[in-house]
C-alpha atoms as a PDB file:
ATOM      1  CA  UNK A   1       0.000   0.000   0.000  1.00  0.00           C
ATOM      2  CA  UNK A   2       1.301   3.470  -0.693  1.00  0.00           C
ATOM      3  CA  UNK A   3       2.758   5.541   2.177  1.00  0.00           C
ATOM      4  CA  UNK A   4       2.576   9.500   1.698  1.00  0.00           C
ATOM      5  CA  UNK A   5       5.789  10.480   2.450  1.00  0.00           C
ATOM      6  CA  UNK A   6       5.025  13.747   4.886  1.00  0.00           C
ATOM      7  CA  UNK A   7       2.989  12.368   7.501  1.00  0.00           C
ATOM      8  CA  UNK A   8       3.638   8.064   6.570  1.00  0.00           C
ATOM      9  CA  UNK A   9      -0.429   7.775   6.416  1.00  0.00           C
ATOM     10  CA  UNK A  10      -1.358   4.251   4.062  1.00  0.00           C
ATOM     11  CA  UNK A  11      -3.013   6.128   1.110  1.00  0.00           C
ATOM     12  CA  UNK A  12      -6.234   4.253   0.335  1.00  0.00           C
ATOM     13  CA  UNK A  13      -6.093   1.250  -2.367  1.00  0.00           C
ATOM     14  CA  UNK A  14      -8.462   1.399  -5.618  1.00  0.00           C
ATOM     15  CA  UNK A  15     -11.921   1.310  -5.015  1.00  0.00           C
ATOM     16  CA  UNK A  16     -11.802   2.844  -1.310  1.00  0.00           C
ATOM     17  CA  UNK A  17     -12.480   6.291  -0.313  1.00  0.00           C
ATOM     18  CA  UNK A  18      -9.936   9.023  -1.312  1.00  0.00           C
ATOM     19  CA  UNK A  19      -8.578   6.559  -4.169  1.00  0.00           C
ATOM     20  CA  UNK A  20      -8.552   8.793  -7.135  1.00  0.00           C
ATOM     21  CA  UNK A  21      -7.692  12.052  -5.029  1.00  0.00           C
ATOM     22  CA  UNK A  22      -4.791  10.445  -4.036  1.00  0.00           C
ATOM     23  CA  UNK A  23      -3.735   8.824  -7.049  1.00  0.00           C
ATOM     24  CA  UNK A  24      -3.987  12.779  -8.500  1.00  0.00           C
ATOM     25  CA  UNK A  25      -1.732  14.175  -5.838  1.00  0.00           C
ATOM     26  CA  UNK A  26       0.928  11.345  -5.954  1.00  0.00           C
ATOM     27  CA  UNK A  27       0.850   9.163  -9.145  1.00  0.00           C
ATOM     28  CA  UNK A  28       4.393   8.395  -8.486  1.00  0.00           C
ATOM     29  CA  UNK A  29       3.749   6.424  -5.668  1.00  0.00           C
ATOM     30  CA  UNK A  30       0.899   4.891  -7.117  1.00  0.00           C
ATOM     31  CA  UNK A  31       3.250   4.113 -10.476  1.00  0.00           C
ATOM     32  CA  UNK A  32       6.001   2.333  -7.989  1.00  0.00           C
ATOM     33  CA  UNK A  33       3.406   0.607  -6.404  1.00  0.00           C
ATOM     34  CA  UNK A  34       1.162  -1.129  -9.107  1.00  0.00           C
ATOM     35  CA  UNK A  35       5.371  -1.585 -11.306  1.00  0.00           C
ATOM     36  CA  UNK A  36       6.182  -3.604  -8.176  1.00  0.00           C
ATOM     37  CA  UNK A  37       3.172  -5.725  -8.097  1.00  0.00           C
ATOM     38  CA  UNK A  38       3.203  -6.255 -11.455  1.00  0.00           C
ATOM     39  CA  UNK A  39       6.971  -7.429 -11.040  1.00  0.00           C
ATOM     40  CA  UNK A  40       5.576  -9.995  -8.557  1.00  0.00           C
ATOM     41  CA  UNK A  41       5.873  -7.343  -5.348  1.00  0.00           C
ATOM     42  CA  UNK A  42       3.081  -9.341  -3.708  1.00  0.00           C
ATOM     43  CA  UNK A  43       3.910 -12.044  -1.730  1.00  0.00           C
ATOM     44  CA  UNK A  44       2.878 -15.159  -3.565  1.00  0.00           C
ATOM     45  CA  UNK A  45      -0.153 -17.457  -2.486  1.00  0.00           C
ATOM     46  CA  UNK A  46       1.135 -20.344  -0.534  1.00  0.00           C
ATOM     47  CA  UNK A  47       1.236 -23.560  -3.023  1.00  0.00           C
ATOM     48  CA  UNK A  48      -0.410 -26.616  -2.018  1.00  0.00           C
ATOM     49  CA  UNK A  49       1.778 -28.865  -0.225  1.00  0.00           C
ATOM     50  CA  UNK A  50       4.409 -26.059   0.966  1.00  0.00           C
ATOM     51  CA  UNK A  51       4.714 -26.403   4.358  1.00  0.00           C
ATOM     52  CA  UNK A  52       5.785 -23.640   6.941  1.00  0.00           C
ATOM     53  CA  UNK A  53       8.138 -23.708   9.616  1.00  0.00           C
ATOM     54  CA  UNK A  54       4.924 -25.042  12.289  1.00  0.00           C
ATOM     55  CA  UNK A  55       3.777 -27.530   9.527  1.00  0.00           C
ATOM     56  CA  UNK A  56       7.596 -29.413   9.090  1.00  0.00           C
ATOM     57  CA  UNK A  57       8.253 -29.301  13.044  1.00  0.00           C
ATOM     58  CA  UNK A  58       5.089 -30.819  14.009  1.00  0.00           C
ATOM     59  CA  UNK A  59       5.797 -33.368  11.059  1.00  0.00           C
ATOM     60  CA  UNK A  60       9.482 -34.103  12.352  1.00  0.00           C
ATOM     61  CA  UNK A  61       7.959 -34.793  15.886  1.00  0.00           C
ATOM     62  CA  UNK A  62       5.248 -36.931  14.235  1.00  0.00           C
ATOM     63  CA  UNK A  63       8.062 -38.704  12.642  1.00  0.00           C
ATOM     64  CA  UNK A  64       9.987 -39.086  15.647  1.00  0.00           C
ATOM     65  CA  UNK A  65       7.062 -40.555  17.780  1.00  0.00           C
ATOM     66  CA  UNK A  66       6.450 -43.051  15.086  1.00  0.00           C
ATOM     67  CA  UNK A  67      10.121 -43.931  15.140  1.00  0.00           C
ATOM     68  CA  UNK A  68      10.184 -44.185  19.154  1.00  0.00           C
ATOM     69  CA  UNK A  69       6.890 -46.573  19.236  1.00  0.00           C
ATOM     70  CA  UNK A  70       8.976 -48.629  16.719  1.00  0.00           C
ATOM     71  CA  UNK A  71      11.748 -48.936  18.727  1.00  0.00           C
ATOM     72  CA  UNK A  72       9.599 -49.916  21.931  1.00  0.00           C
ATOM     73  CA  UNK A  73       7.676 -52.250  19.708  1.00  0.00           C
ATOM     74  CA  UNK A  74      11.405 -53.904  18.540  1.00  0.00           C
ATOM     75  CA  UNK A  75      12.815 -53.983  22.121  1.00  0.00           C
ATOM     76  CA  UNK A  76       9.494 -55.533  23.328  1.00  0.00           C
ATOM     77  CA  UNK A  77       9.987 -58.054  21.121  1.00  0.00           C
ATOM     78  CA  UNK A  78      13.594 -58.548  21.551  1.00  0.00           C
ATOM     79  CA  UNK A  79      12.858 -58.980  25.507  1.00  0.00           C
ATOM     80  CA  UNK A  80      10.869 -62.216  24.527  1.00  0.00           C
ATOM     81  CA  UNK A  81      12.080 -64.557  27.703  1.00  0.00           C
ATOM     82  CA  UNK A  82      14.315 -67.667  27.145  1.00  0.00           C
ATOM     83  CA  UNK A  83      11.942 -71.254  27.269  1.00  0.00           C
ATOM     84  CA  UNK A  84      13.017 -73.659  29.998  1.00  0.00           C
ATOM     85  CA  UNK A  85      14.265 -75.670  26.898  1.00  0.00           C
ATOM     86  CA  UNK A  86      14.082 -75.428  23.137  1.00  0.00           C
ATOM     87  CA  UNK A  87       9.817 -74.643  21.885  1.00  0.00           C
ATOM     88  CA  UNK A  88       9.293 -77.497  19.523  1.00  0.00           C
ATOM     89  CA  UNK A  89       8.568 -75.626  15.824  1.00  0.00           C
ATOM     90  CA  UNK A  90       5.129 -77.364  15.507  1.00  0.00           C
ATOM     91  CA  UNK A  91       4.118 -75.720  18.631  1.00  0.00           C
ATOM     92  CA  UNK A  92       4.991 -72.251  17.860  1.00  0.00           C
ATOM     93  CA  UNK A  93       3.311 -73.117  13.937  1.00  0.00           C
ATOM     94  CA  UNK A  94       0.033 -74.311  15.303  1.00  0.00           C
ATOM     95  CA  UNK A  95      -0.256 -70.755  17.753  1.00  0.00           C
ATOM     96  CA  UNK A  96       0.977 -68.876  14.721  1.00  0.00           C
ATOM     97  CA  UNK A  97      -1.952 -70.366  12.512  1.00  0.00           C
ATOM     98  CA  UNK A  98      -4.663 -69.634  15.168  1.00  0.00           C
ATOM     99  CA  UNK A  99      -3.601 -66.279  16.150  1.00  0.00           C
ATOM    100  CA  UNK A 100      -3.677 -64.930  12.158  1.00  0.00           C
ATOM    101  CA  UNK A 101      -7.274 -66.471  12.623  1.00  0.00           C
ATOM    102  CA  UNK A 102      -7.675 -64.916  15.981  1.00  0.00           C
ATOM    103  CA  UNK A 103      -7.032 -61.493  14.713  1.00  0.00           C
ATOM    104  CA  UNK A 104      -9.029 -61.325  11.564  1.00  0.00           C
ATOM    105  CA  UNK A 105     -12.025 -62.295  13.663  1.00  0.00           C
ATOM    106  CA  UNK A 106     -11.056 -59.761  16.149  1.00  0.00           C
ATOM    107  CA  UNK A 107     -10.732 -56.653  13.567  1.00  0.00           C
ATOM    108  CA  UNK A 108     -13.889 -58.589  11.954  1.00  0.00           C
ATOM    109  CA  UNK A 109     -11.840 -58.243   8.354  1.00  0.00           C
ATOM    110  CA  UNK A 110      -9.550 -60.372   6.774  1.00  0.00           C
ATOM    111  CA  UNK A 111      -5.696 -58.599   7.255  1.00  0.00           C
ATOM    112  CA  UNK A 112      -2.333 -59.957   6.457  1.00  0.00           C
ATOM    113  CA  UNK A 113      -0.965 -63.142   8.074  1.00  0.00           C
ATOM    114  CA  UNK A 114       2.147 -62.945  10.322  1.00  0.00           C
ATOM    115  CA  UNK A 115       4.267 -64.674   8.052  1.00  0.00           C
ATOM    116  CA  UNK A 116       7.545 -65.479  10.629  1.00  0.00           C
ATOM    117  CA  UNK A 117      10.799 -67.400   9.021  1.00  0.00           C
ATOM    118  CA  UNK A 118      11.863 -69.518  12.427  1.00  0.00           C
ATOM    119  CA  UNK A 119      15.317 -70.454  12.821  1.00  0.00           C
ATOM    120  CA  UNK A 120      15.460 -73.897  13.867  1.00  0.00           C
ATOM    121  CA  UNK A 121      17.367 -76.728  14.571  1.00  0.00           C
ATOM    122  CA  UNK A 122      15.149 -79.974  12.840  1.00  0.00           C
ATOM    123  CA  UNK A 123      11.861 -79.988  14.938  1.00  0.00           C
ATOM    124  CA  UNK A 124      13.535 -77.355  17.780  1.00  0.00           C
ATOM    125  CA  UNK A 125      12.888 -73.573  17.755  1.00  0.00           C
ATOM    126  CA  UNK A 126      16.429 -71.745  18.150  1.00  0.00           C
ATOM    127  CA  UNK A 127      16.093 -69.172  21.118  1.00  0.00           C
ATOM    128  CA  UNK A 128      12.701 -67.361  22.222  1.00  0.00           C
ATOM    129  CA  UNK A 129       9.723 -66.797  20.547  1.00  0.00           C
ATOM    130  CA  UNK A 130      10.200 -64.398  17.087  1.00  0.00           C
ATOM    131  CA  UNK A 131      10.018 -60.484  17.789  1.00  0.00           C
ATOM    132  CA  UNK A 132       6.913 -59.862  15.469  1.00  0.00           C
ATOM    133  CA  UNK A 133       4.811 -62.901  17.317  1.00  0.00           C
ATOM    134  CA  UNK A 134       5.890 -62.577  21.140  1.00  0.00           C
ATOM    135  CA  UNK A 135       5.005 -58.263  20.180  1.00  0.00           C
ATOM    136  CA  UNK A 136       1.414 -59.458  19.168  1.00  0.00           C
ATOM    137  CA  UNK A 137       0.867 -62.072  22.098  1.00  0.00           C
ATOM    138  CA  UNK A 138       1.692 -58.769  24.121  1.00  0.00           C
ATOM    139  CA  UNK A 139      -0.700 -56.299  22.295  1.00  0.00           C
ATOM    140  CA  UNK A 140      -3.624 -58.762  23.289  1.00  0.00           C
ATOM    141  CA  UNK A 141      -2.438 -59.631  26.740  1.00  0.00           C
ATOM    142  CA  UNK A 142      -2.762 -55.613  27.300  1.00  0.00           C
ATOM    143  CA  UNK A 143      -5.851 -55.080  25.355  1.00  0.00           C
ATOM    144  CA  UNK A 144      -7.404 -58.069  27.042  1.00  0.00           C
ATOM    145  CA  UNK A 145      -6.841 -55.546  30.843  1.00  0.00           C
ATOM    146  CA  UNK A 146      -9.040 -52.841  29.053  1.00  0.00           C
ATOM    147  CA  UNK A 147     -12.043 -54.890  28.056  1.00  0.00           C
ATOM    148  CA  UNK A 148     -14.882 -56.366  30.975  1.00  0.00           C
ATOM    149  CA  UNK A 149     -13.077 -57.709  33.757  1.00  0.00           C
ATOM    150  CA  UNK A 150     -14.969 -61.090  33.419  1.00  0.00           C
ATOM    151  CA  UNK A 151     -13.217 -61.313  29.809  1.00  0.00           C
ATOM    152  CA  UNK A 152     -10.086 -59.889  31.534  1.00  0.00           C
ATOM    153  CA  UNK A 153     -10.011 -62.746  33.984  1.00  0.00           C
ATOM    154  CA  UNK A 154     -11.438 -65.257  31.625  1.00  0.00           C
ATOM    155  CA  UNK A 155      -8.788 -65.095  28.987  1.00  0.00           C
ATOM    156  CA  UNK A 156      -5.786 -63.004  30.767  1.00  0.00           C
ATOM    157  CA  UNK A 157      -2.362 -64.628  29.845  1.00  0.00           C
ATOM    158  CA  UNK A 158       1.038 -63.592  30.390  1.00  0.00           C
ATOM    159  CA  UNK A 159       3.654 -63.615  27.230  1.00  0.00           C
ATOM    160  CA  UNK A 160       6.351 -63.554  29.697  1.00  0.00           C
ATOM    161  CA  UNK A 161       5.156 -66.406  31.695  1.00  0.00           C
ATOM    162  CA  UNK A 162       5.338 -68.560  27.850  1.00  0.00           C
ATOM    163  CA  UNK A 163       8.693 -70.594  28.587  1.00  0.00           C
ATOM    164  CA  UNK A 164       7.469 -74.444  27.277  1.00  0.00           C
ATOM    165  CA  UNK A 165       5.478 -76.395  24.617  1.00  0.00           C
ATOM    166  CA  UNK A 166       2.326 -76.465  27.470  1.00  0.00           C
ATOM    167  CA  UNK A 167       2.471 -72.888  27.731  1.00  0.00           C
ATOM    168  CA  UNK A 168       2.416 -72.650  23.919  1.00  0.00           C
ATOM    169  CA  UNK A 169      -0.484 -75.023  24.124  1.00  0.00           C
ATOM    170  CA  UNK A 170      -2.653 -72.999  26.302  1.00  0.00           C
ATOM    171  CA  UNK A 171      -2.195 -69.675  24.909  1.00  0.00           C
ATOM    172  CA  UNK A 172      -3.273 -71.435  21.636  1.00  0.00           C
ATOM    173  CA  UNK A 173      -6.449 -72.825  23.031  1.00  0.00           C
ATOM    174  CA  UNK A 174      -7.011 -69.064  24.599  1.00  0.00           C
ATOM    175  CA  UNK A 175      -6.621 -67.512  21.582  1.00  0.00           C
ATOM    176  CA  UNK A 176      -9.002 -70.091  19.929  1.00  0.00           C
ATOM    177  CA  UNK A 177     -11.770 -69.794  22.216  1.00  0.00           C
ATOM    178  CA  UNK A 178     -11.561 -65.958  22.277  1.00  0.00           C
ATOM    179  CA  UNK A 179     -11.995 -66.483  18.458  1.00  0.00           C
ATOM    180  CA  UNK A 180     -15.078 -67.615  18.423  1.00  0.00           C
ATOM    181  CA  UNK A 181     -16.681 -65.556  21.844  1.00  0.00           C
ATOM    182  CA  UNK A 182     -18.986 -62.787  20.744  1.00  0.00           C
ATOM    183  CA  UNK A 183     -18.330 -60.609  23.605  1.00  0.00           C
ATOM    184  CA  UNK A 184     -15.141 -60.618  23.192  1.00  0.00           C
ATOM    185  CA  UNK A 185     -15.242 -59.843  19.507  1.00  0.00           C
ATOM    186  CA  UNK A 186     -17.552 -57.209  20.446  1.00  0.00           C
ATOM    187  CA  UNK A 187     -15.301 -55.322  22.877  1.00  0.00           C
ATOM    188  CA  UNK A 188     -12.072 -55.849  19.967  1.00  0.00           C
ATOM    189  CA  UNK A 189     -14.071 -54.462  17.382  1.00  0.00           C
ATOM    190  CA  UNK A 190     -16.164 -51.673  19.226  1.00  0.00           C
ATOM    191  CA  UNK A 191     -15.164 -48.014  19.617  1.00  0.00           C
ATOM    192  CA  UNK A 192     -12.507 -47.520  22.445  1.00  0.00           C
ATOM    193  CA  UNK A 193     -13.244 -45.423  25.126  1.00  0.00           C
ATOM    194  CA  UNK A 194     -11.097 -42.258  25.692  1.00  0.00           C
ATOM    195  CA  UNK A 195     -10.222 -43.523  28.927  1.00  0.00           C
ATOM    196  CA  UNK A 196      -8.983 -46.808  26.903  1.00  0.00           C
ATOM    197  CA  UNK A 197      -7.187 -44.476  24.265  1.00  0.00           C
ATOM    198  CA  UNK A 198      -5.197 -42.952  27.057  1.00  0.00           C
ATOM    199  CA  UNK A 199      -4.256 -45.977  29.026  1.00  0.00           C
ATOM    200  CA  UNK A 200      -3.005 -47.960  25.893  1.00  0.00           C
ATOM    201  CA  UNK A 201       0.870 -46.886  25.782  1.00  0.00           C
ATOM    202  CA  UNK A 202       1.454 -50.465  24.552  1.00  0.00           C
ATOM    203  CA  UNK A 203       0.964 -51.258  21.195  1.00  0.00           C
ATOM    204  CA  UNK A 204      -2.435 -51.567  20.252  1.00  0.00           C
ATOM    205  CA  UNK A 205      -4.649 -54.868  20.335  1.00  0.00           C
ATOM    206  CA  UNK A 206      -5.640 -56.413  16.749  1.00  0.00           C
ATOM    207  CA  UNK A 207      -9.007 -54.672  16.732  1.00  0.00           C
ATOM    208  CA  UNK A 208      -7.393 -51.424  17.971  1.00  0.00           C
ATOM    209  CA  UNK A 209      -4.196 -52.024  15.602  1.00  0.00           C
ATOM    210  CA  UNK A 210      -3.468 -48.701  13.788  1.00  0.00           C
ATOM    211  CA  UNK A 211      -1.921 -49.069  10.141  1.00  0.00           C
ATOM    212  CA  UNK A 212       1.728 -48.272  11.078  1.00  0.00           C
ATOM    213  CA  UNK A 213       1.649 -50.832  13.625  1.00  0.00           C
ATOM    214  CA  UNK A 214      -0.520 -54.033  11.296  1.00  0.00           C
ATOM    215  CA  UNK A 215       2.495 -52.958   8.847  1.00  0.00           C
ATOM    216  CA  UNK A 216       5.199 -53.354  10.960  1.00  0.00           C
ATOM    217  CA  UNK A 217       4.260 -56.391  12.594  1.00  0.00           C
ATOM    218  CA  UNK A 218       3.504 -57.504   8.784  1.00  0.00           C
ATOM    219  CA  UNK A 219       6.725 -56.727   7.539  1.00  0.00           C
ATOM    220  CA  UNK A 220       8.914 -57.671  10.601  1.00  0.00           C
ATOM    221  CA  UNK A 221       9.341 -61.528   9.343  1.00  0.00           C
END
């Protein structure tokens, strides 16, 4: 906007009051002013997809958060305890199989299969359980707190407390019977309450799984 140069008043823009007075009594200003727009003086309109300084720092902290739940989900599943002796690779299969089951029926949709490569010695699991599957056991374990407390004490299990083939065993029956319960399914698949929202710092429960996290565990094998 012009300035007139005695007292530094903003001289009115075209079409406002005063305009064409003022253009009469200083077209020089009014010459500089429309050259320099004309020369691309105005500030140009923000393009879609540029991003100000508030826009990248709340992406980079995004970014970061995603990368720290990553690395909690990895060290969770890294802290998978030792079994009291080698899990037999049959074992860990047959919980594999019904847990894919278990969690389509829990997001009510078919998703991707864990798909784990096992390291094994003939018919003997080498180590613990795999990251991606001992991370999952755990998601459900904690979802299973936040649902009904009869399904909490129905069903509750402890990943940590998985050290032998029986253990294996009755997980798998767990998981199978939660499967096919309708309350359960109900609670999985229903809206989570804010209070639930706020109390799940561990990763999510298939049902409450989030994209980043279905991906990871997808593509952790």
């Amino acid at each position: 906007m012009p300035v007139e140069p005695n007292t530094g008043m903003q001289l009115p823009y075209k079409g406002e009051p005063g305009y064409e007075e003022a253009k009469a009594q200083f077209p020089e200003l009014y010459a500089q002013e429309e050259q320099g727009m004309a020369e691309g003086g105005a500030p140009p309109a923000e393009m879609p997809g540029d991003e100000g300084p508030a826009d990248a720092m709340a992406e980079d902290a995004q970014m970061n958060e995603e990368l720290d739940q990553e690395d909690q989900m990895l060290q969770m599943g890294q802290s998978a305890p030792m079994p009291e002796k080698p899990f037999s690779v049959s074992a860990v299969k047959t919980l594999l199989k019904e847990l894919n089951k278990a969690l389509d029926s829990f997001s009510g949709q078919d998703i991707p299969d864990l798909e784990i490569e096992m390291p094994s010695k003939g018919a003997k699991l080498e180590g613990p359980l795999p990251p991606e599957l001992y991370i999952t056991l755990m998601a459900i374990a904690e979802s299973l707190k936040l649902l009904d407390e009869n399904i909490a004490k129905k069903y509750a299990f402890n990943p940590e407390e998985i050290l032998t083939d029986a253990d294996l065993r009755k997980v798998t029956a767990t998981l199978k019977k939660m499967a096919k319960d309708k309350k359960v399914l109900e609670a999985m698949q229903g809206p989570a309450s804010d209070e639930s929202e706020v109390e799940m710092e561990q990763p999510s429960a298939p049902g409450f799984f989030d994209e980043d996290e279905q991906t990871l565990a997808a593509n952790m094998g």
